[in-house]
C-alpha atoms as a PDB file:
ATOM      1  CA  UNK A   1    -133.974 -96.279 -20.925  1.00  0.00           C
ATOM      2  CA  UNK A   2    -135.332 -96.421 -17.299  1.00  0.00           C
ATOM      3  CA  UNK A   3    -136.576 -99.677 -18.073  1.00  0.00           C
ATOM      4  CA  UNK A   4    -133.453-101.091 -18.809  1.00  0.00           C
ATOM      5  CA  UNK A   5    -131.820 -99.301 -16.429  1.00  0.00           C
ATOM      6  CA  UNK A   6    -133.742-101.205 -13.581  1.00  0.00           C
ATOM      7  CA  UNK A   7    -133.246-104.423 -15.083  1.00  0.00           C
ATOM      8  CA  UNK A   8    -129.785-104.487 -15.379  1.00  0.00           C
ATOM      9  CA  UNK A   9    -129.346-103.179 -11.631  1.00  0.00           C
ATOM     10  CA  UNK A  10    -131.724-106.396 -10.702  1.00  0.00           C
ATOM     11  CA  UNK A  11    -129.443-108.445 -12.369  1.00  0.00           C
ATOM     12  CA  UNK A  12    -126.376-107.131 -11.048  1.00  0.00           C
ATOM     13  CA  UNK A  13    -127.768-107.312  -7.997  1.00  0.00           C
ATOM     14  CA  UNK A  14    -127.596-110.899  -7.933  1.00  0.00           C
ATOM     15  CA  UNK A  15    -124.263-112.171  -9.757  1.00  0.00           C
ATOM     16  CA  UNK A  16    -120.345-111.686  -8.246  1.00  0.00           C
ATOM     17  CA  UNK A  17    -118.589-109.983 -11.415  1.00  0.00           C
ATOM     18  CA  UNK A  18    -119.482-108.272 -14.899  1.00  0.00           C
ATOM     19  CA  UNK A  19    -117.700-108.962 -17.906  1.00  0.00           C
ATOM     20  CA  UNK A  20    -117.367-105.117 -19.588  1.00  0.00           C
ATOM     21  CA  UNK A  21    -116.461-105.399 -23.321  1.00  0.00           C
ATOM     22  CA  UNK A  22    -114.815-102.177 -24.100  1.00  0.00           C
ATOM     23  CA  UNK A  23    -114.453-100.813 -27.784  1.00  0.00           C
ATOM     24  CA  UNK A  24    -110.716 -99.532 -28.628  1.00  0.00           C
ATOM     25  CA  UNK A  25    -110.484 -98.868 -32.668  1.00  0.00           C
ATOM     26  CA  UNK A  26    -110.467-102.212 -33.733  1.00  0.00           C
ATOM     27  CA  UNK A  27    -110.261-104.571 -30.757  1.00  0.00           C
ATOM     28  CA  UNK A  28    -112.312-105.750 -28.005  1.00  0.00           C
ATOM     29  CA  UNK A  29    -110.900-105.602 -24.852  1.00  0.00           C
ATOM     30  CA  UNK A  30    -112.740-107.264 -21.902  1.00  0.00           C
ATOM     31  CA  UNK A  31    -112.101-105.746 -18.490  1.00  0.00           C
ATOM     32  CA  UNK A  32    -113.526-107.482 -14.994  1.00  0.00           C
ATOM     33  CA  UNK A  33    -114.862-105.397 -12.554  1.00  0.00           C
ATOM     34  CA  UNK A  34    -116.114-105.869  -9.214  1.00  0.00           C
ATOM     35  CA  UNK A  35    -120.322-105.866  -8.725  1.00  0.00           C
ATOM     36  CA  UNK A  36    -120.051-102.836  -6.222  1.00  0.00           C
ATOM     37  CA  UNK A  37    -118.567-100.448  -8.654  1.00  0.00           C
ATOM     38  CA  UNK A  38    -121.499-101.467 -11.416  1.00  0.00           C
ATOM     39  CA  UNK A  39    -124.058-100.907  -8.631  1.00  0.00           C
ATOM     40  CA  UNK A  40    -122.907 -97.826  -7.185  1.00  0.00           C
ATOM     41  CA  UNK A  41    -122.800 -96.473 -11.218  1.00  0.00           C
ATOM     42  CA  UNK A  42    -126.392 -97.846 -12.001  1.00  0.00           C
ATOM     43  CA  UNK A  43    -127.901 -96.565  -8.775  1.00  0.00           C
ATOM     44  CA  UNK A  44    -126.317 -93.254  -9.124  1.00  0.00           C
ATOM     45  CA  UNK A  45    -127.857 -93.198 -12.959  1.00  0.00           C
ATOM     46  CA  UNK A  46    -131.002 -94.117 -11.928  1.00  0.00           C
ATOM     47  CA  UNK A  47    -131.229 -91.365  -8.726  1.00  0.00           C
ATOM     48  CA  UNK A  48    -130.279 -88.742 -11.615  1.00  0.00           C
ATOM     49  CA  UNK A  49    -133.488 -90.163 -13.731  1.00  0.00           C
ATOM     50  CA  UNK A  50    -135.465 -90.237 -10.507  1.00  0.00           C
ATOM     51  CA  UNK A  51    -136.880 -93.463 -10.778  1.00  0.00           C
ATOM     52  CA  UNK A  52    -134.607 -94.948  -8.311  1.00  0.00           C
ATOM     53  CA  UNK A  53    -137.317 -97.274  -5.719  1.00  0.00           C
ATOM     54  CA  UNK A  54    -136.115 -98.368  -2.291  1.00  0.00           C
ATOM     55  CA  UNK A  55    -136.678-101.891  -2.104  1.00  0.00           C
END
């Protein structure tokens, strides 16, 4: 879990926007959010596993 964790942040780090697919019942709804928010979320998740690395 850490693992991916870490990756995904790297890979954030370096593209604009993240397509999220989100699950309701039977459709797929995509939803566009901004890089910031996904980083803030992923760095915050990764302080709470303490494996967060200043780089």
């Amino acid at each position: 879990m850490e693992e991916y964790l870490k990756l995904l942040l790297k890979e954030l780090s370096s593209s604009f926007n993240t397509r999220v697919e989100l699950k309701d019942d039977e459709k797929t709804v995509g939803l566009k959010i901004g890089r910031r928010e996904v980083l803030e979320f992923l760095e915050g998740k990764l302080e709470s596993l303490n494996v967060f690395e200043n780089t």
